[in-house]
Protein backbone atom coordinates (compact mmCIF):
# COMPACT_ATOMS: atom_id res chain seq x y z
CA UNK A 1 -46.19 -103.68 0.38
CA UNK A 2 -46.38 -100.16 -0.95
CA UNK A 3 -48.75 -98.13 1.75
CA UNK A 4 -50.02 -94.21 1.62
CA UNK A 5 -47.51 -91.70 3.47
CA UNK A 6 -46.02 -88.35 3.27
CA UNK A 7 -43.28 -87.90 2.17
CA UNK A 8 -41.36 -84.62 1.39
CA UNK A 9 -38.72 -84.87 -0.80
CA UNK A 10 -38.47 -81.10 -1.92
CA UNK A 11 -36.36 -78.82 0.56
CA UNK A 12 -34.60 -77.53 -1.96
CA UNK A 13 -37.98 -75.37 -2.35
CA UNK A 14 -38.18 -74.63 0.98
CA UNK A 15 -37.67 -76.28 4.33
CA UNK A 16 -39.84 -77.30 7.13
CA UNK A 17 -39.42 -74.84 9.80
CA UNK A 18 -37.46 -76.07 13.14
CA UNK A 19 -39.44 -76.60 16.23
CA UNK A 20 -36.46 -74.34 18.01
CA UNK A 21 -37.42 -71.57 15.55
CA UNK A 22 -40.68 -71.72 15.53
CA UNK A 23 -40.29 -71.31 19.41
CA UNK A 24 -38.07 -68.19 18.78
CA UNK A 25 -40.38 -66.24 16.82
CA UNK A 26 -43.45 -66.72 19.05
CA UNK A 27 -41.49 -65.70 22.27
CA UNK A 28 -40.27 -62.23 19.96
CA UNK A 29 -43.94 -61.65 18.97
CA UNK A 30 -44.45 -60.79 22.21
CA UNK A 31 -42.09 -57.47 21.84
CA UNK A 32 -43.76 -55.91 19.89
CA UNK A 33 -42.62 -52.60 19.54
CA UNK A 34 -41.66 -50.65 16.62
CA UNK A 35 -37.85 -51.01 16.31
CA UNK A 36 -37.90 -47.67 14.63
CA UNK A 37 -38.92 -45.85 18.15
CA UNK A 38 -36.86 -44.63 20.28
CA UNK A 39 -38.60 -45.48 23.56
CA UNK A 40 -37.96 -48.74 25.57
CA UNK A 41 -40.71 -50.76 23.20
CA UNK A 42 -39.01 -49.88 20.18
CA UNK A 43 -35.29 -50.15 21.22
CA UNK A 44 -35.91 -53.59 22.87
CA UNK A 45 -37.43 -54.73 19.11
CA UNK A 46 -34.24 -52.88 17.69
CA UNK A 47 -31.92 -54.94 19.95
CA UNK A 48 -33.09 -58.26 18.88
CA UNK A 49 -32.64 -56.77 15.24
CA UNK A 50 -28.77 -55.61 15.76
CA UNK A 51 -28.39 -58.73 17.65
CA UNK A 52 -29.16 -60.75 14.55
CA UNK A 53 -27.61 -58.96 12.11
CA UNK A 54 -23.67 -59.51 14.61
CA UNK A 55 -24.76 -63.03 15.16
CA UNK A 56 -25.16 -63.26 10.84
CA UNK A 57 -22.50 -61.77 9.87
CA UNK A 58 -20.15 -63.35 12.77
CA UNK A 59 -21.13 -66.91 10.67
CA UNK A 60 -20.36 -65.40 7.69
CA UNK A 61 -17.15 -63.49 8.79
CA UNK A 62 -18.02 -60.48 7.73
CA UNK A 63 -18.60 -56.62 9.48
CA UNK A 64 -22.61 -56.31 10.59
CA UNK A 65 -22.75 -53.23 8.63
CA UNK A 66 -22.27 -55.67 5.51
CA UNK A 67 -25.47 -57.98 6.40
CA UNK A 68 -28.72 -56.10 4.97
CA UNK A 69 -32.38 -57.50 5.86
CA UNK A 70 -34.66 -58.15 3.13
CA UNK A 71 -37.73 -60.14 2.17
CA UNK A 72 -35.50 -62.97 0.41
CA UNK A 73 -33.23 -64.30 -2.07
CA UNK A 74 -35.34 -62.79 -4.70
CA UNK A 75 -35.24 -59.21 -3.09
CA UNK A 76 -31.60 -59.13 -2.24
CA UNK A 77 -30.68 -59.95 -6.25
CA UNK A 78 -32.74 -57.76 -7.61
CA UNK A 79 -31.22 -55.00 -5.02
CA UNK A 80 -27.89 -55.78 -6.11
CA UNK A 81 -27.94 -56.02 -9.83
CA UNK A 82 -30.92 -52.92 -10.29
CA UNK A 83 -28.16 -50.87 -8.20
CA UNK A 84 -25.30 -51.69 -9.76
CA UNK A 85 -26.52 -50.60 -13.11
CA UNK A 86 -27.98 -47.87 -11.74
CA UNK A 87 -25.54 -46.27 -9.01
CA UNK A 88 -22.08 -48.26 -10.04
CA UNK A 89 -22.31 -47.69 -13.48
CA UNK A 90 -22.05 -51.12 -14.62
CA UNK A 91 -22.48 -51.28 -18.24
CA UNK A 92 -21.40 -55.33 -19.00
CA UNK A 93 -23.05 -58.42 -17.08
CA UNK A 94 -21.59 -61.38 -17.06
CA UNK A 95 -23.84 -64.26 -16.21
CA UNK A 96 -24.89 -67.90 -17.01
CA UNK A 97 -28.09 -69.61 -18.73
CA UNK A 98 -28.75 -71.59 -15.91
CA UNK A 99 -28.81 -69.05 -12.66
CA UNK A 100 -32.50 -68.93 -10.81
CA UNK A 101 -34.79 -66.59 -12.47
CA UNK A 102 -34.75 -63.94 -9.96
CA UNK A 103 -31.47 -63.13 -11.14
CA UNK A 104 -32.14 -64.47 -15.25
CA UNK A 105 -35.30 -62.31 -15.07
CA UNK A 106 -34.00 -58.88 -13.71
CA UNK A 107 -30.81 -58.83 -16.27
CA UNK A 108 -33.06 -59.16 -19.09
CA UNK A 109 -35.39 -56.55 -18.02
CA UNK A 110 -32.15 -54.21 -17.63
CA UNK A 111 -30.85 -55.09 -20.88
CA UNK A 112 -34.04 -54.53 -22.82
CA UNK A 113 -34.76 -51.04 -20.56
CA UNK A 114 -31.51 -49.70 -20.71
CA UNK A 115 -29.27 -51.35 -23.69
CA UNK A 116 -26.57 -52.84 -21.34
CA UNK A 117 -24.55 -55.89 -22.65
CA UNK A 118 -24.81 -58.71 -21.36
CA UNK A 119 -22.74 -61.68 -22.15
CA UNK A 120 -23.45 -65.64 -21.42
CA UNK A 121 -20.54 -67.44 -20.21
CA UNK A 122 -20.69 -71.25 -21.70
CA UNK A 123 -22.07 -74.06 -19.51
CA UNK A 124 -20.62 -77.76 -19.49
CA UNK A 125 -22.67 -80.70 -19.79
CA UNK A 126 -21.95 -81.77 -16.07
CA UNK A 127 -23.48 -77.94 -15.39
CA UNK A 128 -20.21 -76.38 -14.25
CA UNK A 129 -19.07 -73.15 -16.07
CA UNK A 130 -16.52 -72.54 -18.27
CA UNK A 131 -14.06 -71.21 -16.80
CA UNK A 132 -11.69 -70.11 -19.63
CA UNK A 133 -14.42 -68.87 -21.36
CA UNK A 134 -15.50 -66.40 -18.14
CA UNK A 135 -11.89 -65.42 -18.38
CA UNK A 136 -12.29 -64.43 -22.14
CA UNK A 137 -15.48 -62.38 -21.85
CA UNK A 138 -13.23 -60.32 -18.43
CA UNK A 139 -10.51 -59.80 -20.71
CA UNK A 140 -12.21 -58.29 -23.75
CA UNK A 141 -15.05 -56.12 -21.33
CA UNK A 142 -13.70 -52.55 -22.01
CA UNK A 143 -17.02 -51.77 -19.37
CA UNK A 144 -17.70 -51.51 -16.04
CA UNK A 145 -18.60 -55.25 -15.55
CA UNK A 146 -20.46 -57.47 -12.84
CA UNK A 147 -20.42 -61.36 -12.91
CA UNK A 148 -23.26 -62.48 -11.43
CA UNK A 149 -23.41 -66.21 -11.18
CA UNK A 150 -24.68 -68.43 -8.19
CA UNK A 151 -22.69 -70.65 -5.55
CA UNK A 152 -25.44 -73.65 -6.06
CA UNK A 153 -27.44 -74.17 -8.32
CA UNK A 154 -31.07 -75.30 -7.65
CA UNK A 155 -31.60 -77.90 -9.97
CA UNK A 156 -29.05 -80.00 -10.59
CA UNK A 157 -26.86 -78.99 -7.32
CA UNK A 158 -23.80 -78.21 -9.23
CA UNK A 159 -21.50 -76.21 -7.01
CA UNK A 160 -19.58 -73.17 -8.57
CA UNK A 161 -15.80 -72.94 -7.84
CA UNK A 162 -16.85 -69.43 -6.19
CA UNK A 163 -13.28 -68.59 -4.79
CA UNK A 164 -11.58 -69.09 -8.84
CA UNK A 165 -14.50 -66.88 -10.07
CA UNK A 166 -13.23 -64.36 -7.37
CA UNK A 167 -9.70 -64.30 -7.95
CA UNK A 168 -11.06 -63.24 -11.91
CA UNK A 169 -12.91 -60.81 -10.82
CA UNK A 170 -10.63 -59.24 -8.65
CA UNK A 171 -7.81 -59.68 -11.30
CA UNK A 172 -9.96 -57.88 -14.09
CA UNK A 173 -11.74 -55.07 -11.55
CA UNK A 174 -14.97 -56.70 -12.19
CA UNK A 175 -17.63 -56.59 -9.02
CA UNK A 176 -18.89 -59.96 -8.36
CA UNK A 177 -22.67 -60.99 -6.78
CA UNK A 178 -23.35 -64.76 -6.06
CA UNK A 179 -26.52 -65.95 -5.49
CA UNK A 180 -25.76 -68.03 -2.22
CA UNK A 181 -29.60 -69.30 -1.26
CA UNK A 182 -28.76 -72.81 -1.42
CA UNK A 183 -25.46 -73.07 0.49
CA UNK A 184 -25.55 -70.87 3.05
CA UNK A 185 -26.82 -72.88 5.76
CA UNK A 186 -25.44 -76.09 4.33
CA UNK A 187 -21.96 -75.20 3.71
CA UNK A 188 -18.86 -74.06 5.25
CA UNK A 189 -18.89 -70.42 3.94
CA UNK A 190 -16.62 -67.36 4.82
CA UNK A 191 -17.51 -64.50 2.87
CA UNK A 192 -14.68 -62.43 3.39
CA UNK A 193 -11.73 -65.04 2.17
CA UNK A 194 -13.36 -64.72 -1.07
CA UNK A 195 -13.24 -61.81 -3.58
CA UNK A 196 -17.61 -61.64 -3.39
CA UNK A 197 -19.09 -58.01 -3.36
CA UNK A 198 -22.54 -59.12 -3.16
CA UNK A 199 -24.66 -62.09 -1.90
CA UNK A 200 -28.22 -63.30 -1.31
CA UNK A 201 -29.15 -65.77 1.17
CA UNK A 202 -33.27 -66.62 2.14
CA UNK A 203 -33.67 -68.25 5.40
CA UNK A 204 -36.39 -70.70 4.48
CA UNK A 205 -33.66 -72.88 2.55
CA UNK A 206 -32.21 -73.42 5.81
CA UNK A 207 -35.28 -74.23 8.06
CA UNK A 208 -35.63 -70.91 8.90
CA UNK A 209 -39.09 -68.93 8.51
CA UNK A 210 -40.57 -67.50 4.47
CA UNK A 211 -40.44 -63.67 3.39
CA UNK A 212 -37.01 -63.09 5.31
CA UNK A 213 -33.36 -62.81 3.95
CA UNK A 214 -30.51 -60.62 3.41
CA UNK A 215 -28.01 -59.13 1.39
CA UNK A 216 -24.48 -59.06 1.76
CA UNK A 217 -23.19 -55.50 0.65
CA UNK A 218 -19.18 -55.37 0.73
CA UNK A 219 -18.74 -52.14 2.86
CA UNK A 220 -18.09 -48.75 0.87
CA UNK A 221 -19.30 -50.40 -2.40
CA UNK A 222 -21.59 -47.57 -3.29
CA UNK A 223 -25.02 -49.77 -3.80
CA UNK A 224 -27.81 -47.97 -3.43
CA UNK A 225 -31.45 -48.36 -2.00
CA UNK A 226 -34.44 -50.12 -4.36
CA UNK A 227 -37.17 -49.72 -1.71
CA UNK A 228 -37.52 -45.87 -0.47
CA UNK A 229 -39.59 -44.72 2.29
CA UNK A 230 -37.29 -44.82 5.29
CA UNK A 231 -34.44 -45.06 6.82
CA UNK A 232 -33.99 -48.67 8.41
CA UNK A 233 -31.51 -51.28 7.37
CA UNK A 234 -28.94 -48.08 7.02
CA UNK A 235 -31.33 -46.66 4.46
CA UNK A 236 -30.39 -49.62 1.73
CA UNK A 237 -34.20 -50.95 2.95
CA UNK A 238 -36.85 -48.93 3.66
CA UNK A 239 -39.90 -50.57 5.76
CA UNK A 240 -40.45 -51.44 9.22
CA UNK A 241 -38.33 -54.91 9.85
CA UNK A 242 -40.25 -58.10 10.60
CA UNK A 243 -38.39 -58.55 13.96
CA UNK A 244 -40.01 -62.10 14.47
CA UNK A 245 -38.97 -63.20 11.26
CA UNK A 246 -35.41 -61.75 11.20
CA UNK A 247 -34.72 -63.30 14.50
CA UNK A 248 -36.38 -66.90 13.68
CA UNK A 249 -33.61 -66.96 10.75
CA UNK A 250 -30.72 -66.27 13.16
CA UNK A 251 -32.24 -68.86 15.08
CA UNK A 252 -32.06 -70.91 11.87
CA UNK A 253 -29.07 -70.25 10.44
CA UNK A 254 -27.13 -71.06 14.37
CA UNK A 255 -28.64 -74.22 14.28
CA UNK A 256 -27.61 -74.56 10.90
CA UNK A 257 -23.99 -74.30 12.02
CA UNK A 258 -24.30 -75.56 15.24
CA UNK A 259 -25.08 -79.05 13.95
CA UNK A 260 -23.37 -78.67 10.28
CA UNK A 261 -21.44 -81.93 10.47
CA UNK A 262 -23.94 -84.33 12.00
CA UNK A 263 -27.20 -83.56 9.91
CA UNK A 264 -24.83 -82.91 6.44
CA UNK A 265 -23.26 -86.22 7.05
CA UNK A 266 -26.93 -87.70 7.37
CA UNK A 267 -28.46 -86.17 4.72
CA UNK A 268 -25.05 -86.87 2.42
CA UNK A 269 -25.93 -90.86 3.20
CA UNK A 270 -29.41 -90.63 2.44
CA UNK A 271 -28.78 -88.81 -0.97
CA UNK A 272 -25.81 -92.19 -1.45
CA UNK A 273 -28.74 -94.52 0.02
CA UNK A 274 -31.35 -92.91 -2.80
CA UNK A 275 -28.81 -93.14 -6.11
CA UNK A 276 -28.02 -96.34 -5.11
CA UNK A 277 -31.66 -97.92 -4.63
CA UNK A 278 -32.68 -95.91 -7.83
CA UNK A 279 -29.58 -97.43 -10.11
CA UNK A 280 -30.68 -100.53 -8.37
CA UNK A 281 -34.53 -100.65 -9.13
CA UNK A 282 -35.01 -98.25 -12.03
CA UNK A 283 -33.23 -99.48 -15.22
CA UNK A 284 -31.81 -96.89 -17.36
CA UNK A 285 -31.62 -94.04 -15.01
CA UNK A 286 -30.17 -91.14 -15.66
CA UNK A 287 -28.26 -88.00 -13.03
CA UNK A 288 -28.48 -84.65 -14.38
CA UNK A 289 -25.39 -83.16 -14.37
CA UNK A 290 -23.25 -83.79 -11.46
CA UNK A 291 -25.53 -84.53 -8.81
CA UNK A 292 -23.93 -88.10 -8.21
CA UNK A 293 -20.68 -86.33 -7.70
CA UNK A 294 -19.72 -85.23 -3.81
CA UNK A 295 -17.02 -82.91 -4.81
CA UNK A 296 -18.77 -80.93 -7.49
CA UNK A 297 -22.56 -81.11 -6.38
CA UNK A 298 -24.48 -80.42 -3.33
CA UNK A 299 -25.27 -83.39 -0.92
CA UNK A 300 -28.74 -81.61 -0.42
CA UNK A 301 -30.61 -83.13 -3.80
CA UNK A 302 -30.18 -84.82 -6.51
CA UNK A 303 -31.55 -84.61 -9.89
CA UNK A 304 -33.23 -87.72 -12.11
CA UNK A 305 -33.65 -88.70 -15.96
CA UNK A 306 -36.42 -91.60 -15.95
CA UNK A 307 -36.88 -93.36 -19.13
CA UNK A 308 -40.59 -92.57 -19.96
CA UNK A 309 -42.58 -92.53 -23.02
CA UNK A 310 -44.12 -88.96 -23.23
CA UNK A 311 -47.86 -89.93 -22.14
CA UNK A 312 -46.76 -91.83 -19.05
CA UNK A 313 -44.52 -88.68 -18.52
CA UNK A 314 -46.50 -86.28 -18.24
CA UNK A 315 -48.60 -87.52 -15.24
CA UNK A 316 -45.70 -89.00 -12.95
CA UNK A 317 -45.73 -86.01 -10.81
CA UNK A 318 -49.36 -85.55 -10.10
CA UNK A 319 -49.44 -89.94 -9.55
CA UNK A 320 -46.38 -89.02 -7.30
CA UNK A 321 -48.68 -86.16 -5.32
CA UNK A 322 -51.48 -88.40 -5.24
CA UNK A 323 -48.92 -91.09 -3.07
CA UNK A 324 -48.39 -88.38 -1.10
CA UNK A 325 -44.53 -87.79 -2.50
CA UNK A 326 -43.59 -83.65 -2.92
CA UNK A 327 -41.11 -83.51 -5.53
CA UNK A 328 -40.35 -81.32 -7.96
CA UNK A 329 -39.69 -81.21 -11.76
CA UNK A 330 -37.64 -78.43 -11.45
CA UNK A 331 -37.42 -74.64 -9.35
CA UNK A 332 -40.29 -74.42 -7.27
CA UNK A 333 -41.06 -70.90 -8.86
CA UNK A 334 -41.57 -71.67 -11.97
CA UNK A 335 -43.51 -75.10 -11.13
CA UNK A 336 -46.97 -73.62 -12.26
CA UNK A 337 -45.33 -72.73 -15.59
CA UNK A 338 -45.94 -74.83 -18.40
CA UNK A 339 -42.48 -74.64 -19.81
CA UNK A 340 -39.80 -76.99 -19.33
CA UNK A 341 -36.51 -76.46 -16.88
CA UNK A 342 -34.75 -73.60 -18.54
CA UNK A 343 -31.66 -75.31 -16.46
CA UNK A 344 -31.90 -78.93 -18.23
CA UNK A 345 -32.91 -77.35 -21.24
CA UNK A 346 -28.93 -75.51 -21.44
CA UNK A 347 -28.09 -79.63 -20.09
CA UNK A 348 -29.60 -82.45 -21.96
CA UNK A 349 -30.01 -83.54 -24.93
CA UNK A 350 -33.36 -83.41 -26.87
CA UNK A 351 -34.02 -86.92 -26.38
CA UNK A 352 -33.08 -87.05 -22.77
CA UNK A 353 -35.34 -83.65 -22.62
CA UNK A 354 -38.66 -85.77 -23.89
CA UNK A 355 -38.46 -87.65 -20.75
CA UNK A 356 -39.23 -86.77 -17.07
CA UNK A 357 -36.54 -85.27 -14.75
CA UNK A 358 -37.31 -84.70 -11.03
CA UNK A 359 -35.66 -82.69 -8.40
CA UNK A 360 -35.62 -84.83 -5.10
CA UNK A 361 -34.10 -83.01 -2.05
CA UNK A 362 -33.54 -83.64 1.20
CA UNK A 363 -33.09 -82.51 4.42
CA UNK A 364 -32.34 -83.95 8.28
CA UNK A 365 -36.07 -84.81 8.49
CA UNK A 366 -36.28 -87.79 5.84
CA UNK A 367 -35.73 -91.24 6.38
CA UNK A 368 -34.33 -94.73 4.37
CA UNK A 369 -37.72 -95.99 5.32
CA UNK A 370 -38.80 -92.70 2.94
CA UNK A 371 -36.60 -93.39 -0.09
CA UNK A 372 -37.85 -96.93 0.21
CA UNK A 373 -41.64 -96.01 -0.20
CA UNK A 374 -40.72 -93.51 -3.21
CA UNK A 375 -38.26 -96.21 -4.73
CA UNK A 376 -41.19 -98.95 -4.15
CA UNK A 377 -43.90 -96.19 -6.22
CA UNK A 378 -41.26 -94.90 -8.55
CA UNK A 379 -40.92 -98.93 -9.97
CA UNK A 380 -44.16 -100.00 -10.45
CA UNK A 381 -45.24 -97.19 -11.54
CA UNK A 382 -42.67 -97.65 -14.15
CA UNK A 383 -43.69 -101.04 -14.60
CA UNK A 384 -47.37 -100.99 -14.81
């Protein structure tokens, strides 16, 4: 019997928010002084702030100096690549068709501003890069060069061989940035045994609160401020700091660790549980990329080809909302759009394109008794 629920099946757009963190940032409401001032108000709000930022970059194994506040992901990218242009002198980017837009959208608004190359490296089918090809385009860049391509991707959950990328960068003196927002938090990750100058992490990925992040900025790399007004965050960020928010992500990102194994085991045997019941019940399913592979993709989501005609298509995800199933057909930013994944589109085929492909992620809150209920709508929808 297929009954109405909720079910959320989309945490790789954001994450519900701990009950842990949630308690964290109400109890630091309460100090609410100005960690800019230097009386007792505003040095017990800085505390909490310097606190954080040790505690982050102790996960990360990196110097607290290197761990920069910022709104987001989003933010910290465009920091790093806008500065690098600007203050390094990079004159060649090296990125890939299929990195989130924050980063997509900012090197093609250099490139058309300021006439900097930038080069494409070639994607696989199964969404990994080529590597020999990244190799080529370091060898013959004569310029001042920064790869820019991101640990996880979003969509599919492919997962970039982000120490190998390093060791080429440091081997042909290029700077490297990584767009880490979907694995730190869910993976194992210490920034300094790899050759990254430059991450960005957003702590709703990782149950953590919306409109905080940070940037890691490899010490004495010369970046530069985007935001001006002030001096706080070393004078890379100018603004007063949302203390509440910068504290509920450390909260976030300790539970995070804290409990890695358990909840990644979990969710890993839910995502197994889901690809099974779909191969199972949905005839002629198809995985984007290599989201059914546990050594190459993320155990966080997974990403679905379901063979539709086009008008049945185009309504599954608002017949999904209406059983009260939050998916998503791709990034959650560019879900209003009426274009198609610019991810899959670099992926599938054009017939394979025609049909619907959904982004189901997970998270240490769902249930079997959840995949059940979207496997038992997903079929007769299908059917009917």
């Amino acid at each position: 019997m297929c009954f109405m629920q909720k079910v959320y099946f989309d945490s790789a757009a954001t994450t519900r928010v701990r009950p842990e963190v949630i308690s964290k940032i109400v109890s630091v409401l309460e100090d609410f002084g100005n960690p800019s001032s230097t009386h007792g108000f505003g040095r017990s709000a800085k505390n909490h702030i310097e606190q954080t930022r040790k505690n982050i970059a102790n996960y990360l194994g990196v110097k607290a100096s290197e761990i920069i506040f910022t709104s987001g992901g989003t933010e910290a990218d465009n920091l790093v690549i806008n500065s690098a242009v600007r203050d390094l002198k990079v004159r060649h980017i090296i990125t890939s068709k299929i990195e989130h837009h924050a980063v997509l959208h900012t090197v093609q608004e250099i490139e058309s501003l300021s006439g900097i190359k930038v080069s494409y490296v070639k994607i696989n089918q199964d969404g990994s890069i080529d590597y020999d090809h990244l190799e080529a385009l370091l060898t013959d860049s004569k310029e001042k060069t920064l790869v820019s391509l991101m640990h996880v991707n979003n969509e599919v959950g492919t997962i970039l061989d982000i120490y190998r990328v390093g060791e080429l960068c440091k081997a042909y003196d290029a700077l490297f940035h990584s767009d880490m927002v979907q694995s730190i938090g869910h993976l194992k990750v210490n920034i300094n045994e790899l050759h990254v100058d430059f991450t960005a992490v957003s702590a709703h990925k990782f149950h953590g609160p919306k409109g905080v992040g940070f940037a890691y900025i490899r010490k004495n790399s010369g970046l530069k401020p985007l935001i001006f007004g002030g001096e706080q965050e070393r004078g890379y960020r100018a603004g007063t700091e949302s203390v509440h928010n910068i504290v509920g992500m450390d909260e976030a990102l300790r539970l995070a660790y804290e409990h890695l194994d358990e909840e990644s085991n979990y969710v890993a045997d839910l995502k197994q549980y889901f690809i099974e019941a779909l191969k199972k019940n949905i005839e002629g399913v198809k995985f984007n990329a290599k989201c059914c592979d546990p050594d190459h993709s993320t155990y966080t989501l997974i990403n679905v080809c379901l063979p539709l005609p086009e008008e049945k298509a185009g309504i599954l995800l608002f017949h999904l909302d209406i059983k009260g199933i939050a998916c998503s057909k791709g990034s959650a930013c560019q879900s209003g759009s009426s274009k198609g994944s610019h991810v899959l589109t670099e992926l599938l085929s054009e017939e394979d394109l025609k049909k619907p492909s959904i982004r189901f992620s997970f998270s240490k809150y769902n249930t079997k008794e959840e995949v059940d209920y979207v496997i038992d709508v997903l079929k007769k929808f299908m059917e009917n």
